[in-house]
Protein backbone atom coordinates (compact mmCIF):
# COMPACT_ATOMS: atom_id res chain seq x y z
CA UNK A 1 101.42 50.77 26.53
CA UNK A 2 100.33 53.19 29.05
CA UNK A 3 101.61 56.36 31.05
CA UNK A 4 102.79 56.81 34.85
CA UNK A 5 102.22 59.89 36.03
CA UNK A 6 103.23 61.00 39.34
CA UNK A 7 101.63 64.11 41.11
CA UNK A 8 104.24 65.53 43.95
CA UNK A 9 101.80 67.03 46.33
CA UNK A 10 99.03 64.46 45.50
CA UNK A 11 97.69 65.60 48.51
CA UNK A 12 96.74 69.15 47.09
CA UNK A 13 92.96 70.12 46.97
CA UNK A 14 93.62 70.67 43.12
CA UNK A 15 94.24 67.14 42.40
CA UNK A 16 90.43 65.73 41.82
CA UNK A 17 90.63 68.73 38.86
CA UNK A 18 93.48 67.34 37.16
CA UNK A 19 92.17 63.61 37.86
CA UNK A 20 89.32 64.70 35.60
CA UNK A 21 91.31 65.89 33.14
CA UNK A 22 93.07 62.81 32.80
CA UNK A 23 90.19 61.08 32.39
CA UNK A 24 88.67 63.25 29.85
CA UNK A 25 91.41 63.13 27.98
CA UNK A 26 92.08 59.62 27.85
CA UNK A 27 91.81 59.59 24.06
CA UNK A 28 95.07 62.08 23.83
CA UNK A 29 97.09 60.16 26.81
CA UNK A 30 96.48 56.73 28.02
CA UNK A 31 97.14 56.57 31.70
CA UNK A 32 97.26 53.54 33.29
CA UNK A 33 99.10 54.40 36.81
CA UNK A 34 98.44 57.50 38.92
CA UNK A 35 100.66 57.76 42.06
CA UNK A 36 99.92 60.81 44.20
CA UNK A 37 102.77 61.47 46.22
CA UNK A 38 102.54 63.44 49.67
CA UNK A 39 104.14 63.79 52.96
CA UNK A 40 100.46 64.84 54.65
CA UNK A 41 98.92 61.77 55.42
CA UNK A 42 95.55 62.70 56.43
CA UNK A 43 95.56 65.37 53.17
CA UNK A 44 96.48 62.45 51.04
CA UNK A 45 93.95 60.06 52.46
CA UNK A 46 91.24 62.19 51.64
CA UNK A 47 92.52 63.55 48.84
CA UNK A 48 93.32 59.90 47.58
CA UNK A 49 89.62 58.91 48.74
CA UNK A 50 88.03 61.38 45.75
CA UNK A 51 90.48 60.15 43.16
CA UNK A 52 89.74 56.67 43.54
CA UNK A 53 86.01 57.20 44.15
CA UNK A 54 86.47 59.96 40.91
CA UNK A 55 88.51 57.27 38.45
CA UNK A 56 86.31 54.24 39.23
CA UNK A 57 82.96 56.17 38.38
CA UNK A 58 84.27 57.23 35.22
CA UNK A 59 85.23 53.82 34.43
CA UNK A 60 88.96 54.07 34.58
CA UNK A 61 90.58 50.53 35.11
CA UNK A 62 94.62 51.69 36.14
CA UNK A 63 96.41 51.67 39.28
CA UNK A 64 95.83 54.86 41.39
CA UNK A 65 99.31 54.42 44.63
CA UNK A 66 98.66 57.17 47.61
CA UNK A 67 102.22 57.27 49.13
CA UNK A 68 104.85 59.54 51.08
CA UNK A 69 107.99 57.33 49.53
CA UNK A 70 109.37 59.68 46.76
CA UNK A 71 111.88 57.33 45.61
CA UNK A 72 108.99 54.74 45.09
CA UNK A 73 107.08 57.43 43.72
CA UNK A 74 109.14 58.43 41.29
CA UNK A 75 110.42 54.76 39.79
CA UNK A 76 109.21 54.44 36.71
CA UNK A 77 107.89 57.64 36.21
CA UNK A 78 107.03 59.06 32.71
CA UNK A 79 105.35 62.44 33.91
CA UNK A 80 106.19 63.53 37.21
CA UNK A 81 103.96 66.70 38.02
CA UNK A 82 105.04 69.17 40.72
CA UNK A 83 102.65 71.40 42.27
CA UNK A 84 103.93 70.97 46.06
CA UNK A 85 103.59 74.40 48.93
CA UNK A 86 107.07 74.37 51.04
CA UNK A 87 105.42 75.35 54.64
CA UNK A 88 101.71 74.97 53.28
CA UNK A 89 99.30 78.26 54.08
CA UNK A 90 100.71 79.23 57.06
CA UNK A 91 103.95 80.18 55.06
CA UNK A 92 102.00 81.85 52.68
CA UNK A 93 100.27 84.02 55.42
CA UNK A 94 103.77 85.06 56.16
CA UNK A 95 104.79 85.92 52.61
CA UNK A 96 101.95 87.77 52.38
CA UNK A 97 102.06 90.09 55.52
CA UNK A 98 105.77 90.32 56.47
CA UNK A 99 106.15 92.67 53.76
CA UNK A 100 103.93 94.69 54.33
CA UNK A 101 105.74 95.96 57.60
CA UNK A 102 108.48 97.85 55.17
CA UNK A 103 105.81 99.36 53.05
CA UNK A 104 105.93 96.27 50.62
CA UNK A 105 103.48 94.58 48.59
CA UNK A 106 102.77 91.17 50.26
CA UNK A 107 101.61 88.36 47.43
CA UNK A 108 103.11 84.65 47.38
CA UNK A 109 104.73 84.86 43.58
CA UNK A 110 105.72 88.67 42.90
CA UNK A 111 108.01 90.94 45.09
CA UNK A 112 109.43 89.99 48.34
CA UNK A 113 106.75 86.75 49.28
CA UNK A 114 107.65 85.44 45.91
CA UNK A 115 111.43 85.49 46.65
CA UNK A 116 110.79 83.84 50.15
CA UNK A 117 108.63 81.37 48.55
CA UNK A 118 111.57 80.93 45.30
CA UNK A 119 113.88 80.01 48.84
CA UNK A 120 111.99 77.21 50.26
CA UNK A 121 111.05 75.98 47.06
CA UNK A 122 113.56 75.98 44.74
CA UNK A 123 115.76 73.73 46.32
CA UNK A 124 113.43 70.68 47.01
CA UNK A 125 112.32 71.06 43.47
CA UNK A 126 115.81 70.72 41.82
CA UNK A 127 116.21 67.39 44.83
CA UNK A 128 113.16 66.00 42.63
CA UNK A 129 114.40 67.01 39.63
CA UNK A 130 117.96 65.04 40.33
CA UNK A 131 115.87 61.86 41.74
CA UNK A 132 113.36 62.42 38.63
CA UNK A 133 116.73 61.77 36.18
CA UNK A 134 117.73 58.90 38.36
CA UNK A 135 114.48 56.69 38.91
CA UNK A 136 112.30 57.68 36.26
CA UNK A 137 111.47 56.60 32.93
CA UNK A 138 114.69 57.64 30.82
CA UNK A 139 112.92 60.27 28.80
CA UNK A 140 110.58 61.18 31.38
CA UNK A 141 109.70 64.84 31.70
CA UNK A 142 109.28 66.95 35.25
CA UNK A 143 106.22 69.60 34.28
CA UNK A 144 106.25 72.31 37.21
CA UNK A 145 102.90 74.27 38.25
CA UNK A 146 104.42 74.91 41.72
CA UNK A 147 105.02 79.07 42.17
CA UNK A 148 107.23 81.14 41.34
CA UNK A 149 107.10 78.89 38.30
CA UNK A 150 109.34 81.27 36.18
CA UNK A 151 111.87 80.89 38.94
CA UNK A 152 111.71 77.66 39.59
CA UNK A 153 112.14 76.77 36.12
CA UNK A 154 115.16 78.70 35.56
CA UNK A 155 116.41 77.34 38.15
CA UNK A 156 115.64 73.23 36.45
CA UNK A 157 116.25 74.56 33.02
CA UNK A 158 120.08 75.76 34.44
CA UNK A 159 120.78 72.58 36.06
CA UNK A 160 119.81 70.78 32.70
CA UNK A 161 116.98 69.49 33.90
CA UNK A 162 114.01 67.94 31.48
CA UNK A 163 112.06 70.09 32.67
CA UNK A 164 108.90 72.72 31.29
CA UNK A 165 107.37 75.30 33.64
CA UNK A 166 103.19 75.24 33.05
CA UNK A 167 100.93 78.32 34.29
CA UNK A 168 96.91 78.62 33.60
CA UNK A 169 96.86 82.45 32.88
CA UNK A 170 97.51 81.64 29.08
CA UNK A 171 94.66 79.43 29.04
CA UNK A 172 92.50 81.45 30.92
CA UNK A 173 93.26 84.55 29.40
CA UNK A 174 91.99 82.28 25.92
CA UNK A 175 88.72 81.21 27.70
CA UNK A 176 87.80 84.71 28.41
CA UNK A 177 88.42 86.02 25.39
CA UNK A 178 86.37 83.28 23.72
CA UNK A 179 83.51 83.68 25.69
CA UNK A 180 83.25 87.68 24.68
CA UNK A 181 83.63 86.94 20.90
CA UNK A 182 80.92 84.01 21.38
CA UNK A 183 83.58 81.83 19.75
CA UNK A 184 85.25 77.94 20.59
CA UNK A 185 88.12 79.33 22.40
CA UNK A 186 90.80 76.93 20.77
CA UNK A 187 90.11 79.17 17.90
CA UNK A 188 91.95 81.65 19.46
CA UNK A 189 95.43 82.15 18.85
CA UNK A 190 97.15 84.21 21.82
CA UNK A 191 99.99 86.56 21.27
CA UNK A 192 101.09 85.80 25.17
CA UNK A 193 104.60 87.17 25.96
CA UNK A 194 107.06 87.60 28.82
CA UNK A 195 107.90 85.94 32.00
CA UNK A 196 105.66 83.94 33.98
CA UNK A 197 103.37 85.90 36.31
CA UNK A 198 104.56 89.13 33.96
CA UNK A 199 102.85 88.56 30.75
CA UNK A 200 101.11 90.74 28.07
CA UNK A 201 98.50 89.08 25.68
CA UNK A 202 98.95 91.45 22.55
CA UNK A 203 97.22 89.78 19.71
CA UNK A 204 94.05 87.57 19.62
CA UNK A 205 93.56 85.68 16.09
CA UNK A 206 90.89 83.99 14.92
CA UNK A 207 91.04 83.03 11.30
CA UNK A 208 93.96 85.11 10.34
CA UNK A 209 92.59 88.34 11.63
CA UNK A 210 93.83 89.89 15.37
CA UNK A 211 90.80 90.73 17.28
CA UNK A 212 92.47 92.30 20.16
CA UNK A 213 92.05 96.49 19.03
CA UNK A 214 88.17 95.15 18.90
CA UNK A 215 88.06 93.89 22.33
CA UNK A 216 90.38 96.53 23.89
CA UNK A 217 87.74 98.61 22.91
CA UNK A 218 84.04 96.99 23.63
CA UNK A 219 85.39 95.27 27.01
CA UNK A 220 87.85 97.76 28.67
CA UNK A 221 85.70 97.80 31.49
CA UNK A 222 85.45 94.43 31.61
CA UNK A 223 89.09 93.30 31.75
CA UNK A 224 89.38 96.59 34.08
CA UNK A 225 87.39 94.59 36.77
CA UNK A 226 89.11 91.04 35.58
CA UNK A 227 92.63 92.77 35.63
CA UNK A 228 92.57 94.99 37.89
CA UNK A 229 94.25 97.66 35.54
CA UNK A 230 92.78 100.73 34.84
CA UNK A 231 91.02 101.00 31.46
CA UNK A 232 93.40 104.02 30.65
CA UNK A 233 95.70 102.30 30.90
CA UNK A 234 94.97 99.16 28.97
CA UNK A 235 94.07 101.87 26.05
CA UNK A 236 97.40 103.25 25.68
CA UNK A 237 99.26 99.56 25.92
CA UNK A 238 97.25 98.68 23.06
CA UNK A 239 97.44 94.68 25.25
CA UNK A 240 95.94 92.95 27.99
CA UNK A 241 98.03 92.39 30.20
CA UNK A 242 97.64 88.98 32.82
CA UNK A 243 96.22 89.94 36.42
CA UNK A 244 99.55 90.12 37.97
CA UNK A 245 100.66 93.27 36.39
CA UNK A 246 98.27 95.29 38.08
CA UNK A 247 100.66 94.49 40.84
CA UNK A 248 103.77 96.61 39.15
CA UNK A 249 101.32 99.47 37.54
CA UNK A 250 99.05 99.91 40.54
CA UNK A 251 101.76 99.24 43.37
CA UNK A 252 100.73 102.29 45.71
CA UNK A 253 97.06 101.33 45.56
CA UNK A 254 97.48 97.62 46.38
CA UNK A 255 100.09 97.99 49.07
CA UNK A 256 97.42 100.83 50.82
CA UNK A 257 94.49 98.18 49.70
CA UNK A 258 96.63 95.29 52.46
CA UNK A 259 97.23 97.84 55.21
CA UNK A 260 93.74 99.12 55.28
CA UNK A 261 91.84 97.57 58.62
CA UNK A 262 89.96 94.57 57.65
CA UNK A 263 92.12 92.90 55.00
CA UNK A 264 92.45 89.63 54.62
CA UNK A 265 95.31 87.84 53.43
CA UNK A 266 94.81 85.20 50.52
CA UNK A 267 96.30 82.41 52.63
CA UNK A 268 93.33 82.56 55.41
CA UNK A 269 91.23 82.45 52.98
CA UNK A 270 92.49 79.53 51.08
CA UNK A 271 93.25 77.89 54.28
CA UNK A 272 89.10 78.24 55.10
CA UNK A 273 88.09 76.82 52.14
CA UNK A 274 91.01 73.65 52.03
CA UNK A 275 89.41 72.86 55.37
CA UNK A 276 85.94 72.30 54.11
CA UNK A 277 86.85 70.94 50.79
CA UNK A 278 88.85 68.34 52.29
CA UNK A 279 85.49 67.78 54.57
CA UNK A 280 83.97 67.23 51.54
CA UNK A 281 86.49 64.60 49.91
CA UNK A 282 85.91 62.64 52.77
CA UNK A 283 82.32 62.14 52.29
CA UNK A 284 82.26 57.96 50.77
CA UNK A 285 79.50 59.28 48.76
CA UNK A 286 81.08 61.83 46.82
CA UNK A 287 82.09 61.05 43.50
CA UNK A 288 82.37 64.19 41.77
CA UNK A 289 84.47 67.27 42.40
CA UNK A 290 82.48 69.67 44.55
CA UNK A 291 81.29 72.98 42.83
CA UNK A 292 83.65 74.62 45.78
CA UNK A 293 86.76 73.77 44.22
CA UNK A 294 85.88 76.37 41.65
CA UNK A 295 86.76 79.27 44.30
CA UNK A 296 90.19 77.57 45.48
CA UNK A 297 92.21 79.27 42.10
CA UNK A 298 94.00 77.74 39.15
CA UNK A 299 91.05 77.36 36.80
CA UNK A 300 92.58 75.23 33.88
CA UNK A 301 95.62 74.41 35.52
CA UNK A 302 94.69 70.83 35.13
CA UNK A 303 93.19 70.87 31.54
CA UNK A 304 97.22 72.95 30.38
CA UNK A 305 98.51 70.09 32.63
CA UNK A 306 97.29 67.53 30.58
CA UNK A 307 97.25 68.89 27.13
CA UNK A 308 101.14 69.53 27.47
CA UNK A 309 101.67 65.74 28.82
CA UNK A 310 99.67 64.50 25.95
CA UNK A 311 101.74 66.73 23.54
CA UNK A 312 105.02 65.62 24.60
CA UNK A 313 103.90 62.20 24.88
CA UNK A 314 102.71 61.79 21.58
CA UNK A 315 104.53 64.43 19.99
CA UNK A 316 101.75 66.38 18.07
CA UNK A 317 103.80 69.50 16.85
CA UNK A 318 100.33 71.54 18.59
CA UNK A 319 101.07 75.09 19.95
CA UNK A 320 100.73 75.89 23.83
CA UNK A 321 101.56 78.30 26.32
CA UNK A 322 104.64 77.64 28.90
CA UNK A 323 107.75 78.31 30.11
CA UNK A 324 110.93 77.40 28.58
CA UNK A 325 114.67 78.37 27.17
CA UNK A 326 113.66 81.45 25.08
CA UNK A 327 116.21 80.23 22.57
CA UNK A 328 116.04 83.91 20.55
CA UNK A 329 111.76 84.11 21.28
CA UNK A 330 112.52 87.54 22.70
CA UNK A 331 115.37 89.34 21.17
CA UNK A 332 115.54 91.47 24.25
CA UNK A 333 116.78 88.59 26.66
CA UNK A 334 119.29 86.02 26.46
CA UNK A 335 118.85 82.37 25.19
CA UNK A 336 119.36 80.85 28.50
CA UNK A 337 116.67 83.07 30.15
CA UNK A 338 113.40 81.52 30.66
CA UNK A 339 110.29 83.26 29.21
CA UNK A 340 106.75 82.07 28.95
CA UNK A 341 105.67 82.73 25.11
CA UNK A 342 104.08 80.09 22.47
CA UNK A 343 105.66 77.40 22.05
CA UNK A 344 105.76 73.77 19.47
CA UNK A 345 105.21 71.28 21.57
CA UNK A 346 106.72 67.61 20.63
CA UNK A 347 108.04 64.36 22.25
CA UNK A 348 111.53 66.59 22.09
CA UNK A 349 110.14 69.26 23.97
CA UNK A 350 108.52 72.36 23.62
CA UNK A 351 110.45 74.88 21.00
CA UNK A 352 109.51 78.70 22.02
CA UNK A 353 108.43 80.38 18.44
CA UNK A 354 109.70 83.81 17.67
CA UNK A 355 107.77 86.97 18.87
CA UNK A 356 107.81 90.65 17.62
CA UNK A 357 109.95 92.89 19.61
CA UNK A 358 108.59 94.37 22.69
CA UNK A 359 107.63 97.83 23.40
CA UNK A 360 110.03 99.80 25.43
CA UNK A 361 108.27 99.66 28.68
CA UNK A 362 107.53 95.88 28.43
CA UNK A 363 111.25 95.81 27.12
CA UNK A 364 112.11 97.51 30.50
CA UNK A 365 109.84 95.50 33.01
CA UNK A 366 110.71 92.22 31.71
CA UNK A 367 114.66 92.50 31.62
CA UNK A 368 114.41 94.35 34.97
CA UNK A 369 112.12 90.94 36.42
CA UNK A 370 114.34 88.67 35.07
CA UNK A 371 117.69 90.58 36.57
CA UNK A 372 115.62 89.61 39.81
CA UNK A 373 114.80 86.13 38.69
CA UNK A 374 118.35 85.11 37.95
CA UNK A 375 119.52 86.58 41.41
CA UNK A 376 116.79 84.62 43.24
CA UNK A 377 118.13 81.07 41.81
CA UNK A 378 121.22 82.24 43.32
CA UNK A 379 120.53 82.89 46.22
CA UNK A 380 118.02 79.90 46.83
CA UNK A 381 120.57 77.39 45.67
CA UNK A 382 123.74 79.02 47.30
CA UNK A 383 122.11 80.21 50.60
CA UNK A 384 123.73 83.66 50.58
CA UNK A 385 121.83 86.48 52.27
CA UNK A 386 123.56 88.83 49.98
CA UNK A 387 122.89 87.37 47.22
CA UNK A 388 118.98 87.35 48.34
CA UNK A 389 119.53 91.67 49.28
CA UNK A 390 120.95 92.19 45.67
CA UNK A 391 117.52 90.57 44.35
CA UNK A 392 115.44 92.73 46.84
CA UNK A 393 117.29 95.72 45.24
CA UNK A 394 116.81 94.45 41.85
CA UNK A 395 112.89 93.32 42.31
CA UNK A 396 110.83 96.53 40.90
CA UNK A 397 108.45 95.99 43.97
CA UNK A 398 111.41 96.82 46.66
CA UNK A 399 113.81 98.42 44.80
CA UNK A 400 115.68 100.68 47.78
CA UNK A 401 118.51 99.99 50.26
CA UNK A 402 118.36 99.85 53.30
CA UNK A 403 115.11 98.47 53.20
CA UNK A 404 115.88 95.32 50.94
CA UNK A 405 118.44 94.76 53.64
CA UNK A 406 115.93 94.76 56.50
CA UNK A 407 113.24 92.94 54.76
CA UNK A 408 115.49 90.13 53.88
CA UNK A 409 116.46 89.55 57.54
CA UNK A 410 112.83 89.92 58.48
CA UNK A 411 111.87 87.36 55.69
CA UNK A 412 115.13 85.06 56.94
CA UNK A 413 113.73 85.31 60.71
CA UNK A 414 110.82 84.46 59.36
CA UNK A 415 111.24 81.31 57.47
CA UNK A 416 113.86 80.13 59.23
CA UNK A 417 113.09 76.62 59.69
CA UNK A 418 112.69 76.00 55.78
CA UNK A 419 115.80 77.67 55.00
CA UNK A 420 118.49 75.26 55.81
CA UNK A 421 121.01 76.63 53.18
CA UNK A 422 120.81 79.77 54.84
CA UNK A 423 121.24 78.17 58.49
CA UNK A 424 124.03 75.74 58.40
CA UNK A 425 124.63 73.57 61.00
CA UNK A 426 121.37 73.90 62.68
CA UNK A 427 120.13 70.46 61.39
């Protein structure tokens, strides 16, 4: 018998990328109905166009539905996928430049755009997640890619929800170290620990011997420029740490980086590119994803998509990257705190494996991220502008009163009309 698997924001650009993946894969899940679920219309016709035009050439024979009706959506489900944007680009644009007027960093997952993007999102997620238990297949499983993913799955994993949070870095991180050791990456076996978006990679093994000292040492400059962490610094952390972190060690450099004349915020960018791609989709003759999707982000989201569907599906016992209940993985945080470390991954779930203790200044960073974290599910769910100050104050990025106070009613004025917990009675 075969899989349903339904994509909530079918209408992303991403979706021909995991479409492949499901194909390619067909020998580790058997799919045989893909809903893509949107409420853009004209995204998800064109986006829906590609799929179809994508699954027939590679011979699949299922049902592909292009719909905006969640609850039929979601009936039935076995897999439902999250990846939607609350507010699309044009939100993003604001996360990423409202900051900046109080000296902040401006970026869509970390510091004070991340929190305005946990707001809107968080609570639409968990309205999925309550219709997923409802309609779905009874042990159906809600797999969230949608940013701040270590936030948003808190925020499931506290409600109860069946729910694991899924980011690419891991797998990335495993590509590139694969390709400088000239090796099958699945050889490698990451030492990947912390929160999502906050992660150090600290051992790479490849037949039973940690290759990591070896790399740190013949590609510092390389994972300088892929980084964007200063090869010093990468020396004396004796890790590689994910991209992200180069937001929290080089703060003062980025934040002078967006205010310098010129820059250009991720979100225009994106938005450029969406527009043509989704030109392209809608050529009849396309059949293929276009080489331009490579530049949109998220390489390998869709092949960690699939491999963890397949896993809990058939229950392989293999070992992945995501984010779940740490469950004693980091001895520094509490069980009910959700960390993105190895994990066993089974048709129960996946089981976070036990990690060596962290250095004191990873220690530090991740307890003091995940004080944040906890805040921002508590003020996304509650609607409490205090409650979203007291994160400001505790995210490392912001950090002073009074202006977490001023940037939260700036971000508030801002994103007002997606913020309905925070505005009763206006709707």
């Amino acid at each position: 018998m075969g899989t349903k698997v339904t994509v909530v924001g079918g209408g992303s650009t991403y979706t021909p990328e995991l479409v492949d993946s499901l194909c390619d894969h067909q020998d580790r899940i058997s799919v045989d109905e893909l809903v893509l679920l949107d409420p853009d219309t004209d995204r998800l016709e064109a986006v829906g166009g590609l799929t179809d035009r994508i699954l027939r050439a590679k011979g699949w024979t299922g049902t592909l539905t292009t719909t905006s009706d969640r609850h039929r959506a979601i009936d039935g489900a076995d897999f439902v996928v999250v990846q939607l944007r609350v507010g699309g680009q044009s939100a993003r644009h604001s996360d990423e430049t409202v900051p900046g007027g109080y000296g902040c960093l401006g970026q869509e997952t970390t510091g004070p755009g991340g929190l305005a993007k946990a707001l809107r999102t968080v609570p639409l997620v968990l309205e999925i997640a309550e219709e997923t238990a409802e309609r779905a297949a009874p042990a159906a499983w809600l797999v969230d890619f949608t940013n701040p993913v270590g936030i948003v799955t808190q925020a499931l994993l506290d409600e109860g929800h069946r729910a694991v949070g899924l980011c690419n870095v891991a797998m990335l991180v495993q590509r590139r170290i694969g390709h400088y050791l000239g090796l099958d990456p699945d050889r490698v076996e990451l030492e990947h620990v912390g929160l999502n978006h906050l992660t150090w990679a600290r051992s790479a093994t490849v037949d039973g011997v940690n290759r990591m000292p070896e790399l740190l040492e013949r590609y510092r400059a390389e994972f300088e420029l892929e980084t964007g962490i200063p090869a010093g610094l990468l020396r004396l952390l004796g890790a590689l740490p994910s991209y992200y972190l180069h937001y929290y060690y080089c703060l003062d450099h980025n934040v002078a980086e967006q205010a310098a004349p010129g820059w250009r915020t991720r979100a225009e960018v994106v938005a450029e590119l969406e527009c043509e791609l989704l030109d392209e989709y809608r050529d009849p003759n396309l059949i293929t994803r276009p080489e331009k999707l490579s530049f949109r982000g998220g390489a390998f989201y869709s092949e960690a998509a699939v491999r963890l569907m397949a896993s809990l599906g058939a229950g392989t016992g293999d070992i992945q990257v995501v984010d779940v209940r740490n469950d004693g993985a980091l001895a520094e945080l509490s069980d009910d705190a959700v960390v993105e470390v190895p994990c066993k991954v089974d048709a129960t779930g996946a089981h976070p494996l036990p990690q060596r203790a962290l250095p004191p200044d990873m220690a530090g960073l991740v307890a003091h991220c995940k004080a944040y974290e906890r805040l921002a599910v508590e003020a996304a769910i509650t609607g409490s502008r205090d409650t979203m100050i007291r994160a400001l104050v505790a995210n490392p990025l912001v950090g002073q009163y009074p202006r977490a106070e001023q940037l939260a009613d700036a971000l508030l004025a801002a994103n007002r009309h997606w913020l309905p917990r925070f505005f009763p009675g206006e709707r």
